[in-house]
Protein backbone atom coordinates (compact mmCIF):
# COMPACT_ATOMS: atom_id res chain seq x y z
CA UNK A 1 -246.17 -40.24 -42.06
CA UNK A 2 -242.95 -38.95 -40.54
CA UNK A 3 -242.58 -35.13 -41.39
CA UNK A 4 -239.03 -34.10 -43.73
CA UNK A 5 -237.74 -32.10 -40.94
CA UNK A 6 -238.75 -34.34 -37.58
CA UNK A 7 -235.78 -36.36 -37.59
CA UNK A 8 -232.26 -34.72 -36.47
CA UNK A 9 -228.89 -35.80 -35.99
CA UNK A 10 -228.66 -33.99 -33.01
CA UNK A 11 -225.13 -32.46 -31.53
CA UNK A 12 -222.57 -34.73 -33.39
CA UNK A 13 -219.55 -32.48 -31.67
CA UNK A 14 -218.86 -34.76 -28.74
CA UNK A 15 -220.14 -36.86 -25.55
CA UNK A 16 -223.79 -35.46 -23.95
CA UNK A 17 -224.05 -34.93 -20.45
CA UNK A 18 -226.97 -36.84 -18.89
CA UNK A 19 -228.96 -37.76 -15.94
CA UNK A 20 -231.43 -40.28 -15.40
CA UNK A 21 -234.83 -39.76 -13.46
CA UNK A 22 -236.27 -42.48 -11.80
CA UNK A 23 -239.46 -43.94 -10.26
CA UNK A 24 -237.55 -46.46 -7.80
CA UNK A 25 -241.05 -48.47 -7.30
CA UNK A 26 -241.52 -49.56 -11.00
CA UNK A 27 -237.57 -50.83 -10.88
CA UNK A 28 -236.93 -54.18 -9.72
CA UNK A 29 -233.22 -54.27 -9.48
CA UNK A 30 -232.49 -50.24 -9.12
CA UNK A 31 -228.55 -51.09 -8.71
CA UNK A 32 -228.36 -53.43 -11.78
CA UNK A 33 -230.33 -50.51 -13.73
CA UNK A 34 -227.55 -47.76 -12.35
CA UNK A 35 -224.72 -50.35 -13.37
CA UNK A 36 -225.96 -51.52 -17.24
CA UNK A 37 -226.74 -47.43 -18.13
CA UNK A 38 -223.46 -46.58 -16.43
CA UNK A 39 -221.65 -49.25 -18.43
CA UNK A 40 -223.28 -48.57 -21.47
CA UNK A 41 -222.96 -44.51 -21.54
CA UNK A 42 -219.02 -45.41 -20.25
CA UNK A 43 -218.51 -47.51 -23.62
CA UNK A 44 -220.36 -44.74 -25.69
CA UNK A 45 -217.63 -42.10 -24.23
CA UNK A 46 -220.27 -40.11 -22.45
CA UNK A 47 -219.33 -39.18 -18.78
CA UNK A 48 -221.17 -40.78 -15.52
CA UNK A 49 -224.85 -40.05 -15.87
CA UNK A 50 -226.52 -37.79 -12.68
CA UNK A 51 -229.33 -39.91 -10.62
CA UNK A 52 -232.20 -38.23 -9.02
CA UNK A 53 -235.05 -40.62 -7.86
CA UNK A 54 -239.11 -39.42 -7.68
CA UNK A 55 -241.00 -39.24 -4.70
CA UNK A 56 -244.61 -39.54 -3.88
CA UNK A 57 -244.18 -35.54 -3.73
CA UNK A 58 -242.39 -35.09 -6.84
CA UNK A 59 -242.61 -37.57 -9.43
CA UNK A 60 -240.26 -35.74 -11.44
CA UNK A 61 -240.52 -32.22 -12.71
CA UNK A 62 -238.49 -30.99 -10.18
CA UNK A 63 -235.73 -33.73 -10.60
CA UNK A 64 -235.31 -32.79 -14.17
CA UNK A 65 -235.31 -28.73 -13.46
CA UNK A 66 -232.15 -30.40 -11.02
CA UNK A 67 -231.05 -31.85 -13.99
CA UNK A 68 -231.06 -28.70 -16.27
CA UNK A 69 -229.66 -26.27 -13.79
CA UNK A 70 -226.92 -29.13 -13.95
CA UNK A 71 -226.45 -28.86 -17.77
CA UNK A 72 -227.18 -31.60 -19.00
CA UNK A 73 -228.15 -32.61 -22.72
CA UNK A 74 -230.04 -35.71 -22.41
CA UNK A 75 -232.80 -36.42 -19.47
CA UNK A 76 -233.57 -39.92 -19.31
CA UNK A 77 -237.18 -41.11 -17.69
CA UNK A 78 -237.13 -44.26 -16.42
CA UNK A 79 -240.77 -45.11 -15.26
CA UNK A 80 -244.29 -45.15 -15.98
CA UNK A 81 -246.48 -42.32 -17.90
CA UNK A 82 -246.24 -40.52 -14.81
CA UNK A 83 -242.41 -40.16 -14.60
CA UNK A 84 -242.51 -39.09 -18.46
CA UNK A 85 -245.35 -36.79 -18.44
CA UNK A 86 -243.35 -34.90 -15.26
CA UNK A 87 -240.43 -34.60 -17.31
CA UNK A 88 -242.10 -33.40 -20.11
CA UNK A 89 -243.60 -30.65 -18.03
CA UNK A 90 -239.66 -29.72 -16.98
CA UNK A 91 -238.48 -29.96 -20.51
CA UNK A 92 -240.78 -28.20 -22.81
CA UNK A 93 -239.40 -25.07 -24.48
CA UNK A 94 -235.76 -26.47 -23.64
CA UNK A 95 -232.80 -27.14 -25.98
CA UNK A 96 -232.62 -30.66 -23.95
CA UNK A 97 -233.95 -34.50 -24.88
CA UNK A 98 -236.33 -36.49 -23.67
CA UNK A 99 -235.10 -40.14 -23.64
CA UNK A 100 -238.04 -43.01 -22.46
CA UNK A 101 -236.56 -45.42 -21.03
CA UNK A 102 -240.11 -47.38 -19.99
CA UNK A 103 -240.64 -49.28 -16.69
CA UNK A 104 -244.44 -48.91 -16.34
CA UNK A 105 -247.01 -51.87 -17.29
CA UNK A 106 -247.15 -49.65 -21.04
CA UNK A 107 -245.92 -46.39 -21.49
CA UNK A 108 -248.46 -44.36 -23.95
CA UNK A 109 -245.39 -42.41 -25.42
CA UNK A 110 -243.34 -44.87 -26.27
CA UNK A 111 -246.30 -46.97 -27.85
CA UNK A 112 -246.63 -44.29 -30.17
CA UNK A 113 -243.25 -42.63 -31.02
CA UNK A 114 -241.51 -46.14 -31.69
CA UNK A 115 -239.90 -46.65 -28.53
CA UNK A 116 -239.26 -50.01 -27.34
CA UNK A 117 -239.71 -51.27 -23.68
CA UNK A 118 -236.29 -52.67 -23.67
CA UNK A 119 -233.89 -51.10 -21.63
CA UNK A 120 -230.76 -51.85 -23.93
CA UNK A 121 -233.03 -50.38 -27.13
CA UNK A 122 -233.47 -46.79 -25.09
CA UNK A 123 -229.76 -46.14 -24.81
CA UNK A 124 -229.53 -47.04 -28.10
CA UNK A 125 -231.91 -44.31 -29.53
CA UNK A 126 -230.31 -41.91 -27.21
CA UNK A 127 -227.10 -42.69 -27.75
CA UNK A 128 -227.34 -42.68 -31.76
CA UNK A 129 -228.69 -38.99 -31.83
CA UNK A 130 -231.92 -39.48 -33.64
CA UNK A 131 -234.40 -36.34 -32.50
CA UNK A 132 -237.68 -35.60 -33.23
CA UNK A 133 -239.08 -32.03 -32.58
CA UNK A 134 -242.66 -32.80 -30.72
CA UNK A 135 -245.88 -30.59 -30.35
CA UNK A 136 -247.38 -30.90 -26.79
CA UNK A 137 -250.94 -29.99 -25.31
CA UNK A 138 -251.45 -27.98 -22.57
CA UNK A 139 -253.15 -28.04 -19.39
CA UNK A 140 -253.64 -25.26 -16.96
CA UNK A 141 -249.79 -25.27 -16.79
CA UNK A 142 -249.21 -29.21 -17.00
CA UNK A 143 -248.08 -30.44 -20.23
CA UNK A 144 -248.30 -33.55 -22.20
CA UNK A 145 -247.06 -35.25 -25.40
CA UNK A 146 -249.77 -38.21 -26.14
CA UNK A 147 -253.42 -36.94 -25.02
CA UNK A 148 -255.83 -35.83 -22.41
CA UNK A 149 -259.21 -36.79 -22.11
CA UNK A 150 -262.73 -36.11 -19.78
CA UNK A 151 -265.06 -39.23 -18.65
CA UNK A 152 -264.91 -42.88 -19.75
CA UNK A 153 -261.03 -42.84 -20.39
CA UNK A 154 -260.24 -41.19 -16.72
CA UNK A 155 -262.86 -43.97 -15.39
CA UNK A 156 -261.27 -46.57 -17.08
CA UNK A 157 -257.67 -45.53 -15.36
CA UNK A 158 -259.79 -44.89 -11.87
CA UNK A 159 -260.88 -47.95 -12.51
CA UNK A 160 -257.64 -50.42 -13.03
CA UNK A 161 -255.99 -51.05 -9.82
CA UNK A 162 -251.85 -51.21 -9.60
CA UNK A 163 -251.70 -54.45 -8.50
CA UNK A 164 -253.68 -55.51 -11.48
CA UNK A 165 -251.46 -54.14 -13.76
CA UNK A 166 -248.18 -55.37 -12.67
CA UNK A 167 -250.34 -58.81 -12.82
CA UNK A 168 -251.40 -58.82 -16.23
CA UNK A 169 -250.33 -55.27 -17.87
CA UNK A 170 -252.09 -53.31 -20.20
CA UNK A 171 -255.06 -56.11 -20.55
CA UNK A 172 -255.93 -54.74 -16.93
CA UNK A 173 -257.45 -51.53 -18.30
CA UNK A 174 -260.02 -53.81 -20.17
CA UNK A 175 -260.93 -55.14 -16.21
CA UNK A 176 -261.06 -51.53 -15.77
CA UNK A 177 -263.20 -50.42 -18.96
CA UNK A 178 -265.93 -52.92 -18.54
CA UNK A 179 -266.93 -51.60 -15.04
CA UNK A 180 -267.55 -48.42 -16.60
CA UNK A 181 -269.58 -49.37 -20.45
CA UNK A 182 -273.26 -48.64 -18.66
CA UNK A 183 -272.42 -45.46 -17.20
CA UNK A 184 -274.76 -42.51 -18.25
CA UNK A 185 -273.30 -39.85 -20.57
CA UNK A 186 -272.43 -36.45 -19.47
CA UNK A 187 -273.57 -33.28 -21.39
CA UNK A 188 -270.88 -31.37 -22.61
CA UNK A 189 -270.08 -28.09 -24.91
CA UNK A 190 -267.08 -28.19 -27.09
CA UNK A 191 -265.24 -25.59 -28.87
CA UNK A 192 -263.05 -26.33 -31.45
CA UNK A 193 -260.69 -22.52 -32.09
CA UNK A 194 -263.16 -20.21 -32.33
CA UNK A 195 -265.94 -22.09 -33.97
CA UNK A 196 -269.59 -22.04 -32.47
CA UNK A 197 -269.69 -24.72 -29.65
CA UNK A 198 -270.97 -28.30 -30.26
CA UNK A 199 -273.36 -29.48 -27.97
CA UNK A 200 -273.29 -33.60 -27.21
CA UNK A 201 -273.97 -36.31 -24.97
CA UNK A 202 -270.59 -38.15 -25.13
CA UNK A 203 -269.05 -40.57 -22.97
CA UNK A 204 -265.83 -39.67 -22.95
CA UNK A 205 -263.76 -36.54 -25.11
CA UNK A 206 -260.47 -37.10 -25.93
CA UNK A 207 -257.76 -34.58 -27.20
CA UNK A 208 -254.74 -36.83 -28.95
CA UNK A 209 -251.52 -35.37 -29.57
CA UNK A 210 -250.97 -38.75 -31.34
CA UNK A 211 -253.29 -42.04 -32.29
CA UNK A 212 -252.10 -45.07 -30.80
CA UNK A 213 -254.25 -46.32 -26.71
CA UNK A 214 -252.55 -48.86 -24.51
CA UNK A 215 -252.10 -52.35 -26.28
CA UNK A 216 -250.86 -50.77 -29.66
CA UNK A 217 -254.38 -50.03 -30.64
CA UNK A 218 -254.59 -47.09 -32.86
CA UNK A 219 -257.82 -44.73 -32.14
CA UNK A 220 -257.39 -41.79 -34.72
CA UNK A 221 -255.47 -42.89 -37.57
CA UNK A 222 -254.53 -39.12 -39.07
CA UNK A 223 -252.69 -37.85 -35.30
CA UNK A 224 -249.20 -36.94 -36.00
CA UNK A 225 -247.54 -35.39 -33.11
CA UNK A 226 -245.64 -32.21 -35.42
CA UNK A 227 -248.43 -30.98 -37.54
CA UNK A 228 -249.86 -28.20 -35.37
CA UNK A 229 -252.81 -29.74 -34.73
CA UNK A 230 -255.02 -31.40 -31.69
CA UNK A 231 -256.87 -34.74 -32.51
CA UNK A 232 -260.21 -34.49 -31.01
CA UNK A 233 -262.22 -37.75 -30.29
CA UNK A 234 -265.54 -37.58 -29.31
CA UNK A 235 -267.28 -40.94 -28.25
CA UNK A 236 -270.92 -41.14 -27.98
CA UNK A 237 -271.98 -45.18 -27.20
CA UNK A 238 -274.83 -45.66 -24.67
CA UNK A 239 -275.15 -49.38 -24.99
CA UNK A 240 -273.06 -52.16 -24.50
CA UNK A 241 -274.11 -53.40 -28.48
CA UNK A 242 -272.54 -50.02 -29.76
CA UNK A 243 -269.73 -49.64 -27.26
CA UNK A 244 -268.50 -53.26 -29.14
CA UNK A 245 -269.83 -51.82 -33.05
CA UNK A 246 -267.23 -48.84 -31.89
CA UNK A 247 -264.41 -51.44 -30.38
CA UNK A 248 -264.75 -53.39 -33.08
CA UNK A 249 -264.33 -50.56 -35.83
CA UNK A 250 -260.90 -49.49 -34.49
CA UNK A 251 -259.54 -52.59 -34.20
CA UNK A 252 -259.95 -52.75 -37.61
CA UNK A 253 -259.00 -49.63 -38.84
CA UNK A 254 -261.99 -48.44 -40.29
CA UNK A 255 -262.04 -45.53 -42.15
CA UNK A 256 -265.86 -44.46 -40.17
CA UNK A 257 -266.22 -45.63 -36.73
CA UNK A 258 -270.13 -45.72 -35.61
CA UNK A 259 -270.49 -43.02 -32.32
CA UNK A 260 -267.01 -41.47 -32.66
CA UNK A 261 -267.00 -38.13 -34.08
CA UNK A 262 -263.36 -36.59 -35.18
CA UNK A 263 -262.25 -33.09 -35.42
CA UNK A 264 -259.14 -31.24 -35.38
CA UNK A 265 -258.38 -28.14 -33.43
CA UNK A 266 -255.14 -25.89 -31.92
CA UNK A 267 -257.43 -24.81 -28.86
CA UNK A 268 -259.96 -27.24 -27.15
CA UNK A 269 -262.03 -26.34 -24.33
CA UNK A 270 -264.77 -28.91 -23.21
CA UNK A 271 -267.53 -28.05 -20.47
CA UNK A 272 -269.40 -30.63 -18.88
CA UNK A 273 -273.01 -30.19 -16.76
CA UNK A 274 -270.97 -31.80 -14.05
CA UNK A 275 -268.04 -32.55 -12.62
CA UNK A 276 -265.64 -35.49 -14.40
CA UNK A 277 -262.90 -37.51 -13.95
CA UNK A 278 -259.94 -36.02 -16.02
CA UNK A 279 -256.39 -37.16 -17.11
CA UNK A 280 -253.12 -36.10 -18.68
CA UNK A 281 -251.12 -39.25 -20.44
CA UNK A 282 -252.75 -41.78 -18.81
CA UNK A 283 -252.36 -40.22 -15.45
CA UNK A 284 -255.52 -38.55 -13.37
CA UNK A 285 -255.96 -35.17 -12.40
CA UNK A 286 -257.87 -33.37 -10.18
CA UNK A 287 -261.36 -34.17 -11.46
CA UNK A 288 -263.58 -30.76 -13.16
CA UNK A 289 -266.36 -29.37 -15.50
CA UNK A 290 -263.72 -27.94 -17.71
CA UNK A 291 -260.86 -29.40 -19.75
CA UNK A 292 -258.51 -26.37 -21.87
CA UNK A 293 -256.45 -27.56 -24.24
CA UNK A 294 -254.10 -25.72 -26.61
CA UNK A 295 -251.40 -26.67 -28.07
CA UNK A 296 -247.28 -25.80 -28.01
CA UNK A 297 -246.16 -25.87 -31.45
CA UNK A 298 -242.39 -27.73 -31.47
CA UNK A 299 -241.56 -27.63 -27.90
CA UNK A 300 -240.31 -30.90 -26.70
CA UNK A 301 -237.14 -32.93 -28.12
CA UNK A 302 -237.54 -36.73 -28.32
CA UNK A 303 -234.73 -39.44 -28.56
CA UNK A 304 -236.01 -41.59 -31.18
CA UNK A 305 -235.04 -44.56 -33.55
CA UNK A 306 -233.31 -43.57 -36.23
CA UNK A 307 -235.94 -45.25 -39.53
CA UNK A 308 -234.12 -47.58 -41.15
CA UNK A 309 -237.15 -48.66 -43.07
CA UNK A 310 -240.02 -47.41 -42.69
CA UNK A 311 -241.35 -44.39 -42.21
CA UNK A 312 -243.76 -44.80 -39.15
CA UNK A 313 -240.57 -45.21 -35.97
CA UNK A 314 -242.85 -47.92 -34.44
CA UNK A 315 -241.25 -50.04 -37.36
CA UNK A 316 -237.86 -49.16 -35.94
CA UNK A 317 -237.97 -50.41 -32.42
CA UNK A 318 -236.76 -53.91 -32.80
CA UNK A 319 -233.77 -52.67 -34.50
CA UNK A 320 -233.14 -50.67 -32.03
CA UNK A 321 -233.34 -53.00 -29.45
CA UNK A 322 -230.53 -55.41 -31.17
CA UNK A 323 -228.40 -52.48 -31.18
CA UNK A 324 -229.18 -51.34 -28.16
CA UNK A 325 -228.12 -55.50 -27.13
CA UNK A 326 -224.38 -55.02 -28.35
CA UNK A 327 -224.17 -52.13 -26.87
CA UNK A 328 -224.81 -53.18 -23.29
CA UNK A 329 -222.74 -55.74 -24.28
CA UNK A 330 -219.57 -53.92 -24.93
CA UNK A 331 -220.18 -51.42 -21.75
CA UNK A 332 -220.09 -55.16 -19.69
CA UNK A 333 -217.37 -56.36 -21.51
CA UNK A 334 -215.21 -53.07 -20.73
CA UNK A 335 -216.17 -53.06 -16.98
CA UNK A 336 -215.24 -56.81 -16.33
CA UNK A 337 -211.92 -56.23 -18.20
């Protein structure tokens, strides 16, 4: 349920400054892009956006500290999870917004906060001034706002080639997944806070900031990303037969999924016998034995949809988009005139 206080107006007082980050690769057209958020801003009455592009390098934290020491209100990312998750590591504990304006084959943060993968719909959300005040984990440093998880996940996203995704999109993770379903379990220690350790043989540990995976499927049904708290999924399958029982379970919203545990937590650390793959928002890191988590309580502003109906901002999206549509469409109409 969306929380009293997580939805804003934002600052009503006049036109936001803005720039726009950008992963060049996962744009097709990168002028038409620069001329249809141009247009559209223009028509809104907000002033030429700033453009700074990623780099292998850099895929975007230090764009968006650019765009701070600028002064700018509004950061737009326009990419995958990677360009977000960058940003969100430049933008936590800032006054500025966080505006997704998705270009990857499914971007996990958008799936979840109601964003739509419409270009036209993510200048709307921006441009209408909802906000929503985020929690977001933390990693040795490196921040995110959806999860971050040790073994089978990180294999799966080892696993899924680029070239697959653009292909198909999110199904390609699946490709990925089932290469991974008889690998052995590692043996890990978990502390929730400052509780005694739990000792299992999991597949993969997973510590949500919010519920929903790639595909719109929604893994732990009680993650809401303002509460204060970590989602912790632990997932213990060893063959194929329970792997499907546990597939099978979310997909239908159970209430009790067979081998996933669920537990709640502000601090998470997880220790493994050996060393695992690792990942931040559906991005890998530097694979380890240990994965800290704690949280930041309020620290990132999102542009969202402003609920119109219902309460969960998924809801919201297609609204946004049509809105979003006549937007674009008056920014055109004013540049042709």
């Amino acid at each position: 349920m969306l929380h009293t206080d997580a939805v804003e107006a934002g600052r009503d007082e006049g036109p936001l400054r803005s720039a726009v980050v950008v992963n060049p690769v996962k744009v097709t057209d990168l002028e038409a892009l620069r001329r249809t958020v141009g247009d559209t801003l223009d028509a809104a009455g907000w002033p030429e956006p700033l453009w700074f592009e990623t780099t292998p390098d850099d895929p975007g934290r230090g764009q968006t500290e650019k765009a701070l020491a600028a002064g700018v209100d509004v950061v737009f990312a326009c990419g995958g999870d990677g360009t977000v998750m960058a940003c969100v590591d430049a933008l936590v504990g800032t006054e500025v917004a966080l505006a997704v304006l998705p270009q990857g084959t499914g971007n996990l943060l958008a799936a979840n906060l109601g964003l739509s993968d419409e270009l036209p719909a993510g200048l709307a959300v921006a441009i209408e001034r909802g906000r929503r005040l985020l929690d977001v984990g933390e990693v040795d440093g490196h921040h995110f706002a959806v999860m971050a998880g040790m073994g089978f996940d990180a294999q799966m996203l080892d696993a899924t080639s680029e070239t697959t995704k653009r292909r198909i999109g999110w199904p390609a993770y699946v490709v990925g997944a089932a290469r991974h379903l008889r690998d052995r379990p590692m043996r890990v220690w978990i502390r929730l806070d400052d509780q005694a350790p739990l000792r299992r043989r999991a597949r993969s540990v997973l510590v949500a900031n919010v519920g929903r995976l790639q595909g719109g499927v929604t893994l732990l049904t009680e993650a809401e990303p303002d509460d204060g708290y970590l989602d912790v999924a632990v997932l213990t399958p060893r063959t194929l037969r329970q792997w499907l029982s546990l597939g099978w379970a979310v997909l239908r919203r159970r209430d009790r999924v067979p081998r996933m545990e669920v537990y709640r937590a502000r601090r998470v650390e997880i220790t493994s016998n050996r060393s695992q793959p690792r990942e931040l928002d559906g991005d890998l890191i530097e694979p380890g034995r240990e994965l800290r988590v704690q949280i930041r309580r309020r620290a990132l502003w999102l542009c969202v949809p402003r609920p119109e109906q219902d309460p969960d901002l998924a809801e919201d999206a297609s609204a946004a988009a049509e809105r979003g549509e006549r937007l674009v469409e008056e920014g055109r109409g004013e540049r042709e005139e």
